[in-house]
Protein backbone atom coordinates (compact mmCIF):
# COMPACT_ATOMS: atom_id res chain seq x y z
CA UNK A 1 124.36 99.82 85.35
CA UNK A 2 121.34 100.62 87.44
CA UNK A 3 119.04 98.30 88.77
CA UNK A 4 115.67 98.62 90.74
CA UNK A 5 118.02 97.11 94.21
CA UNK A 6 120.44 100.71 93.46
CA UNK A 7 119.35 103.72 95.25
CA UNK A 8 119.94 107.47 93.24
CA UNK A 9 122.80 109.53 94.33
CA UNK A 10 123.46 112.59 92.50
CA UNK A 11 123.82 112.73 88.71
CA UNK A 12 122.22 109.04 88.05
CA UNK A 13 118.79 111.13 87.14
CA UNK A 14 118.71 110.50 83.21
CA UNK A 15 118.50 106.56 83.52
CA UNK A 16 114.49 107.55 85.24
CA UNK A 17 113.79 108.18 88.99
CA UNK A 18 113.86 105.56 90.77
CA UNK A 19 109.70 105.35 90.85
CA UNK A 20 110.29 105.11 86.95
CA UNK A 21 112.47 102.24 87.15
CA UNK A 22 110.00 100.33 89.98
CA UNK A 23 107.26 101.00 87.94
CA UNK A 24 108.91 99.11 85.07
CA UNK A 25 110.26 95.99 86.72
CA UNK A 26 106.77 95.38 88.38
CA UNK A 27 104.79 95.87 85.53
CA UNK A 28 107.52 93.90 83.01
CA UNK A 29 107.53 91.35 85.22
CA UNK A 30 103.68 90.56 86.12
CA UNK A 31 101.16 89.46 83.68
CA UNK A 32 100.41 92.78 82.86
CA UNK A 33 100.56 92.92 78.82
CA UNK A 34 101.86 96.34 78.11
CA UNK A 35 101.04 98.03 74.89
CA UNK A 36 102.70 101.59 75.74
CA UNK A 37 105.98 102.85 77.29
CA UNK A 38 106.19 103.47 80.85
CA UNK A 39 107.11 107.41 81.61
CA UNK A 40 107.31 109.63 84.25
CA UNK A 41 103.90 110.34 84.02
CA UNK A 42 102.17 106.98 83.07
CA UNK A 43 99.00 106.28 85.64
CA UNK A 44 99.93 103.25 87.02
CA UNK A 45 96.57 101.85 86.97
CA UNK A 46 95.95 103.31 82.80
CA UNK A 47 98.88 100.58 81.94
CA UNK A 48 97.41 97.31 83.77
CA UNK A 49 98.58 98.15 86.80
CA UNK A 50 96.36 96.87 90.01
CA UNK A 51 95.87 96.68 93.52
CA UNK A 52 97.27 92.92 93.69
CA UNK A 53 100.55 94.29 92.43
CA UNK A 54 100.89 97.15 95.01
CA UNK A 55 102.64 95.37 98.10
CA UNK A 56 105.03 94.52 95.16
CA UNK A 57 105.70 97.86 94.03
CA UNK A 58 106.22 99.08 97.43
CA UNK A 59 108.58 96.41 98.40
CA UNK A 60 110.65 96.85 95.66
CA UNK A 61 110.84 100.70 96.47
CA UNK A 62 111.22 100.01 99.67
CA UNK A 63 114.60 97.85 98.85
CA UNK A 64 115.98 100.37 96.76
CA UNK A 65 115.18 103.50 99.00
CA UNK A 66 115.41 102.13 102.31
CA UNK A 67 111.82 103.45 102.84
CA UNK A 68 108.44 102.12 102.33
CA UNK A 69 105.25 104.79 101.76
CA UNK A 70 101.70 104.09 102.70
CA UNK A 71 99.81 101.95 99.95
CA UNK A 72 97.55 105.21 99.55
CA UNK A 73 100.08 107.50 98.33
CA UNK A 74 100.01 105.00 94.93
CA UNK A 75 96.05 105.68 94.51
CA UNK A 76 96.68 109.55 95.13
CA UNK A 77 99.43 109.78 93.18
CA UNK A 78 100.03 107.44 90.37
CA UNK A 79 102.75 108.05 88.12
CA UNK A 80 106.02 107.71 88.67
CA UNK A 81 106.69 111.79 88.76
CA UNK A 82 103.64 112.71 91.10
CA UNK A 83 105.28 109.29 93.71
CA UNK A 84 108.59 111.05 93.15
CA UNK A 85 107.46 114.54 94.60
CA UNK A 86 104.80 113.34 96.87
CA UNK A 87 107.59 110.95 98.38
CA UNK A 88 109.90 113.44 98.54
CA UNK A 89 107.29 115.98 100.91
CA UNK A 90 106.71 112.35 102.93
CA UNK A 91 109.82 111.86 103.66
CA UNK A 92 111.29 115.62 104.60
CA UNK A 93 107.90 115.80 106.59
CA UNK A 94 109.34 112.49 108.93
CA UNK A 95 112.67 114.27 109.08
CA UNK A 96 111.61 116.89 110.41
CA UNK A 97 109.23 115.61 113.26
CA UNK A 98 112.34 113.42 114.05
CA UNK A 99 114.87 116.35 114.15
């Protein structure tokens, strides 16, 4: 079984990205009451999401990826699909300074 704490290899895609599955436990598990079902493109912020719960959020991808974004990219991009790609430009963008 998947949790938030296992990063995504290869064919583990149809349980959510792992945004998806971030998105959930910090929003489950705050004081957010939730009247809808969180999907790949649910606005964060449109579900009780909120600033407070941010450092959260990015901890908790940060465990499970190994990488923490910027706070920002969560107010430019707020659902789980648009973190997904924007992370994914972030992070071959590092790469490739590095290499």
């Amino acid at each position: 079984m998947l949790t938030v704490d296992t990063p995504l290899s290869g064919g583990e895609e149809s349980s959510g990205s792992l945004w998806l599955r971030v998105f959930r436990r910090v929003l489950e598990d705050s004081d957010v009451d939730i009247e809808v079902a969180i999907e790949e493109d649910t606005n964060f912020f449109n579900v009780g999401g909120h600033s407070l719960l941010i450092p959260l959020l990015l901890s908790r991808y940060e465990s499970a990826s190994g990488w923490r974004p910027p706070a920002s990219l969560i107010f430019r991009c707020p659902s789980p699909r648009q973190l997904e790609e924007a992370s994914a430009m972030l992070r071959a963008e590092a790469a490739a300074e590095e290499g």
